[in-house]
C-alpha atoms as a PDB file:
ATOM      1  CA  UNK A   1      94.814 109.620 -71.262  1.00  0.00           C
ATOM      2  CA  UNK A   2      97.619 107.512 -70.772  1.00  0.00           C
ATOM      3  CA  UNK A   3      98.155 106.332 -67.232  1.00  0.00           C
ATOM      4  CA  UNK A   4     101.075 104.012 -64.982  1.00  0.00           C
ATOM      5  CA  UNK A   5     100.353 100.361 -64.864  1.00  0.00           C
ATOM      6  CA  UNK A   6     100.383 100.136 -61.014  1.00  0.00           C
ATOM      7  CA  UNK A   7      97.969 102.797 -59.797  1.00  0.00           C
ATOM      8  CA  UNK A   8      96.979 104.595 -63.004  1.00  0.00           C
ATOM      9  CA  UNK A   9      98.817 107.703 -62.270  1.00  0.00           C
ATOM     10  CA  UNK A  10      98.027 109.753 -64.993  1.00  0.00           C
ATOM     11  CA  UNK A  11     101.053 110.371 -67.522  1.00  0.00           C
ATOM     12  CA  UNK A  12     101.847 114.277 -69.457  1.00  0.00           C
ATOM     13  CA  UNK A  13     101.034 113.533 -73.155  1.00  0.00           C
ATOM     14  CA  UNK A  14     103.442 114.984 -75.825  1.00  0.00           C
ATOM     15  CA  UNK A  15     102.304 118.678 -76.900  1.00  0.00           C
ATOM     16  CA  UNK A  16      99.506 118.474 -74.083  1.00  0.00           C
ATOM     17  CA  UNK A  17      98.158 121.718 -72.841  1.00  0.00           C
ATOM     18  CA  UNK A  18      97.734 122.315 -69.007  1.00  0.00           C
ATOM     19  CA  UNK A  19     100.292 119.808 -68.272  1.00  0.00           C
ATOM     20  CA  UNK A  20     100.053 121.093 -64.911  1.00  0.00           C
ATOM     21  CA  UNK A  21      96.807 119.813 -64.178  1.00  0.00           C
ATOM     22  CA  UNK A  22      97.709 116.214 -65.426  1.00  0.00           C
ATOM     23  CA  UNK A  23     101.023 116.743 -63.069  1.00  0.00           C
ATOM     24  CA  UNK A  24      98.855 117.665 -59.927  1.00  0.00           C
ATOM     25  CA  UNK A  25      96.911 115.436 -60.356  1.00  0.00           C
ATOM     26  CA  UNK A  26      99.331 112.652 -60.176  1.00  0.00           C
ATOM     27  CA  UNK A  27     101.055 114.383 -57.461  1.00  0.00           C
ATOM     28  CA  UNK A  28      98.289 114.535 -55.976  1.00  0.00           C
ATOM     29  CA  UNK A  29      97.985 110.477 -55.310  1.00  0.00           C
ATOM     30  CA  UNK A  30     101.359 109.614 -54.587  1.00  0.00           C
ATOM     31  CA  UNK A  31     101.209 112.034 -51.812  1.00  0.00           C
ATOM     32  CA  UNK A  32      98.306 109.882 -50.694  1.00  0.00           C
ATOM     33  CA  UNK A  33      99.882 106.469 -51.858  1.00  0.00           C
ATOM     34  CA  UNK A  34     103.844 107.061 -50.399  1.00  0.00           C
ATOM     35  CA  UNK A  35     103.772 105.708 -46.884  1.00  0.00           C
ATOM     36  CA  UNK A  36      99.783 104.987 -46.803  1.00  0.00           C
ATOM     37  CA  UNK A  37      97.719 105.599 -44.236  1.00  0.00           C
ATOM     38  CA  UNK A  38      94.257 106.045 -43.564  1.00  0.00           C
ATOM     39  CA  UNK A  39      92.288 107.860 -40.912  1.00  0.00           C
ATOM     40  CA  UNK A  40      89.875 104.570 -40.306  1.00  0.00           C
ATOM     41  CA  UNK A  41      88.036 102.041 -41.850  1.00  0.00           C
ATOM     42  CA  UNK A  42      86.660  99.903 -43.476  1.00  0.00           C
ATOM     43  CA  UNK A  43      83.752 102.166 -43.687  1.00  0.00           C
ATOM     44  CA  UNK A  44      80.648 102.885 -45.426  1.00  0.00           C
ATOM     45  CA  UNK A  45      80.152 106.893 -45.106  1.00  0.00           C
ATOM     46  CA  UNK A  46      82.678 109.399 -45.782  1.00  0.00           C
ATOM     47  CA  UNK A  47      83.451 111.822 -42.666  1.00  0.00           C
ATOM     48  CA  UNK A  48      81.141 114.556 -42.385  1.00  0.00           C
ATOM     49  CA  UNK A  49      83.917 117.059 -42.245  1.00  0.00           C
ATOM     50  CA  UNK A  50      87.360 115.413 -44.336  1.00  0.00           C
ATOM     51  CA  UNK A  51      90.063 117.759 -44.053  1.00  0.00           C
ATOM     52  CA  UNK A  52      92.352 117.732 -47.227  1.00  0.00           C
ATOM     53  CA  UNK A  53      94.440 114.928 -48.037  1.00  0.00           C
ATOM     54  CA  UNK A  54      92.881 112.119 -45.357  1.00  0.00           C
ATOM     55  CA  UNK A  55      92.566 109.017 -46.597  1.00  0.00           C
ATOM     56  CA  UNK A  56      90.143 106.286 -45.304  1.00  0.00           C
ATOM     57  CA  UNK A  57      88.984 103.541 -46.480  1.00  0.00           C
ATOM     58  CA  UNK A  58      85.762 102.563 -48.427  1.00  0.00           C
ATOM     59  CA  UNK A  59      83.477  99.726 -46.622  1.00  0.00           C
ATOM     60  CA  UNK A  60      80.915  97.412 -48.095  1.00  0.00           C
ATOM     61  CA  UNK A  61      77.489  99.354 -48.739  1.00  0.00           C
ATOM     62  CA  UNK A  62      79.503 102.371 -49.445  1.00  0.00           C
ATOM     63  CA  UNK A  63      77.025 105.961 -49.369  1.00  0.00           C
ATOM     64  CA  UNK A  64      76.903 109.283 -50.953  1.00  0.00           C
ATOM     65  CA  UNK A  65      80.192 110.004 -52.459  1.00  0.00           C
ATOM     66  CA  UNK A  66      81.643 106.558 -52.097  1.00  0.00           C
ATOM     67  CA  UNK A  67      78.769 104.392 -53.705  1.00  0.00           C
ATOM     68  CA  UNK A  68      80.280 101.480 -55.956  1.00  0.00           C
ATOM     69  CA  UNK A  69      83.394 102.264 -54.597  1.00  0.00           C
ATOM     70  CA  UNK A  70      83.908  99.578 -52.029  1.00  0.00           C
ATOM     71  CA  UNK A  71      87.638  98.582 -51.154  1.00  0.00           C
ATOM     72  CA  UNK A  72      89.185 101.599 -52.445  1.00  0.00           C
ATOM     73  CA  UNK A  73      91.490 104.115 -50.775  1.00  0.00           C
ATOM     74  CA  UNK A  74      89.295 107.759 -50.537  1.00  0.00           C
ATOM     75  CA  UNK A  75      91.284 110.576 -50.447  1.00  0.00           C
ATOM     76  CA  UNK A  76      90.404 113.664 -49.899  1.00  0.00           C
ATOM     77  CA  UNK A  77      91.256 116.908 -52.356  1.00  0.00           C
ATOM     78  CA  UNK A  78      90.153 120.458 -52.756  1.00  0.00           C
ATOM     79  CA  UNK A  79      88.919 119.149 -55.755  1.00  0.00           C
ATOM     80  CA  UNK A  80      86.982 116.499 -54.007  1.00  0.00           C
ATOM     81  CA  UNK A  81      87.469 112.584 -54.116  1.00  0.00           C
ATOM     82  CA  UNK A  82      89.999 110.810 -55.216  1.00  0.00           C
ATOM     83  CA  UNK A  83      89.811 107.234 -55.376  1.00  0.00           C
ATOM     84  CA  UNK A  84      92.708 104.723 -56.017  1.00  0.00           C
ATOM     85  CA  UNK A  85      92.166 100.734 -56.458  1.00  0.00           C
ATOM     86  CA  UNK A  86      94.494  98.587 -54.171  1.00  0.00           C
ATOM     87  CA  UNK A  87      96.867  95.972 -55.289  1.00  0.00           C
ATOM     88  CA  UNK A  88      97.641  92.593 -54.207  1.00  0.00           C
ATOM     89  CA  UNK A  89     100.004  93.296 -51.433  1.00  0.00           C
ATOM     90  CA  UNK A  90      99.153  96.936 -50.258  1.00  0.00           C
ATOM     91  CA  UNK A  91      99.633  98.024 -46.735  1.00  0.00           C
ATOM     92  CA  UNK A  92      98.464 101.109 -44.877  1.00  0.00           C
ATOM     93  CA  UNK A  93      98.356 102.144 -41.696  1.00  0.00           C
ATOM     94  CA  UNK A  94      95.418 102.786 -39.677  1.00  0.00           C
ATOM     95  CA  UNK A  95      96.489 105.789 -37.736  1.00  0.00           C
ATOM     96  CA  UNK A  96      92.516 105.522 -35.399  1.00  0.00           C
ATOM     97  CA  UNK A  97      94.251 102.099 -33.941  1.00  0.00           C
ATOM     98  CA  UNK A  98      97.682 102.120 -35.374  1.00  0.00           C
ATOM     99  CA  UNK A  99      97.247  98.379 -37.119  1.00  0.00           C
ATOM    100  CA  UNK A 100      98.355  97.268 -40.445  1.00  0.00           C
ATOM    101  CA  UNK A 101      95.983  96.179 -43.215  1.00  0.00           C
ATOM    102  CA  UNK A 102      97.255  94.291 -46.110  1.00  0.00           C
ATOM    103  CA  UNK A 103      95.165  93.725 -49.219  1.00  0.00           C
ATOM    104  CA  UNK A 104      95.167  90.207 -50.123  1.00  0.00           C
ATOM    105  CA  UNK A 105      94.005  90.168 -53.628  1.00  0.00           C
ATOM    106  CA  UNK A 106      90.265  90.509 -52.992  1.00  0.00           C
ATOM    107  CA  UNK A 107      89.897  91.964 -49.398  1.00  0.00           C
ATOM    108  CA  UNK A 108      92.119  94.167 -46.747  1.00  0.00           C
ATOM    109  CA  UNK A 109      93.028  91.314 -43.514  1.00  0.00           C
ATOM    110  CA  UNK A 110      93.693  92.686 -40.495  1.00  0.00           C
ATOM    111  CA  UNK A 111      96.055  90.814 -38.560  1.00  0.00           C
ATOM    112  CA  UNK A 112      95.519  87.927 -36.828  1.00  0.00           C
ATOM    113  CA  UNK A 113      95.154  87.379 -33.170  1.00  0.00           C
ATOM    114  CA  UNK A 114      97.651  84.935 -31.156  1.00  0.00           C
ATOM    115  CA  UNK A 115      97.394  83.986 -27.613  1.00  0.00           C
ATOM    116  CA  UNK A 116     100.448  83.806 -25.356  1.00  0.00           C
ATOM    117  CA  UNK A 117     100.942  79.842 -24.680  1.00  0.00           C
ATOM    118  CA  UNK A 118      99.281  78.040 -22.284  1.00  0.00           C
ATOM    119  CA  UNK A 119      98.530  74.350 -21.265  1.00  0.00           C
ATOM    120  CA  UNK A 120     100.699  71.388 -22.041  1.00  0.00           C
ATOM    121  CA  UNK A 121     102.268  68.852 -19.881  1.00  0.00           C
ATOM    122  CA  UNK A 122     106.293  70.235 -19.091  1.00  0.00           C
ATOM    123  CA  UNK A 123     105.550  73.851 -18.823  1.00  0.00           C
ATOM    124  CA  UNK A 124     109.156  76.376 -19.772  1.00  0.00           C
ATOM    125  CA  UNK A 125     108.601  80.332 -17.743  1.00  0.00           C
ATOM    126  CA  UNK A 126     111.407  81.153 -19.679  1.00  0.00           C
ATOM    127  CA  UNK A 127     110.099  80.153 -23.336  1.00  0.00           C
ATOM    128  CA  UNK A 128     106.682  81.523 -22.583  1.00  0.00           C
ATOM    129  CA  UNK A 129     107.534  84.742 -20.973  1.00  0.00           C
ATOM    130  CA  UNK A 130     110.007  85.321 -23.962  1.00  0.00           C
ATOM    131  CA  UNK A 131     107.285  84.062 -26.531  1.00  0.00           C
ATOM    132  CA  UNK A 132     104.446  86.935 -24.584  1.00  0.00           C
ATOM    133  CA  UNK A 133     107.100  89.311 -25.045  1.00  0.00           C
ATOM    134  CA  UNK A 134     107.222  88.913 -28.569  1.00  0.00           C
ATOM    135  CA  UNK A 135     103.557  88.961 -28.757  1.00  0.00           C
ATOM    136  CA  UNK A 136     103.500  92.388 -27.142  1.00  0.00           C
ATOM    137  CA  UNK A 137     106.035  93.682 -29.855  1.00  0.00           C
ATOM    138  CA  UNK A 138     104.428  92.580 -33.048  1.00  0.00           C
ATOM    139  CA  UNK A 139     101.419  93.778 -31.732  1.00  0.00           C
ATOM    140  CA  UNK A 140     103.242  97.541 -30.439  1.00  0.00           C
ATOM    141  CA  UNK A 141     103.794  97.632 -34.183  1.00  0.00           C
ATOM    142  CA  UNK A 142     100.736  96.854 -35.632  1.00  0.00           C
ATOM    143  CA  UNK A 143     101.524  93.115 -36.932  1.00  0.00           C
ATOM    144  CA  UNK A 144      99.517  91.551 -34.645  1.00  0.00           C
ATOM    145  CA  UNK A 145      96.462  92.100 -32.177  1.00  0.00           C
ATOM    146  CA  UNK A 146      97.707  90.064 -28.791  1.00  0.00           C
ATOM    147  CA  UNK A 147      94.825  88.622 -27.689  1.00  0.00           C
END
């Protein structure tokens, strides 16, 4: 079967019978993939009771279902698992926490933690209560964990 270079969405073939199953299936994953998000994770175990069309994402020492599957996206069908591989520069929202993970290549970061300022010798209230207000908003949207 012939499938799209990015996510290996699989493509109708000319003169193909049940077309529609090839179509729902791709369907299927960009309903996952458009605007990611996943339910939690990194984790090993898939939820005892996944409701149709969650996502989460597949931890090291993956179980059951998800063995050898480490790092992908699960989502979950009436027709079972799905999984898709992520790319070099995927994001998805975690909606358990409401962070951002980005897959760098070869793992999904989390973002980093920043401090507000503190220390030095001349010491600016105005520049550090505008820099911890900043911090606050990245974090508010998931770029950052204020810490």
């Amino acid at each position: 079967m012939t499938t799209t270079p990015r996510f290996s969405l699989p493509l109708l073939a000319a003169a193909q019978a049940q077309k529609e199953v090839t179509h729902n299936e791709a369907l299927t994953l960009i309903d996952a993939l458009i605007h990611a998000a996943i339910e939690a994770g990194p984790q090993a175990e898939p939820p005892v009771e996944p409701g149709d069309g969650g996502c989460w994402l597949v931890g090291a020492g993956a179980t059951d279902d998800w063995a050898g599957k480490e790092g992908m996206l699960a989502i979950r069908t009436a027709g079972g698992w799905r999984f898709v591989a992520p790319r070099t520069g995927m994001r998805v929202a975690r909606l358990a926490d409401g962070k951002w993970l980005r897959f760098d290549g070869s793992a999904w970061v989390e973002p980093m933690a920043i401090t507000g300022p503190a220390g030095g010798s001349t010491i600016d209230s105005e520049a550090r209560s505008v820099i911890a207000a900043l911090i606050l908003l990245l974090g508010a949207h998931g770029l950052l964990i204020s810490g």
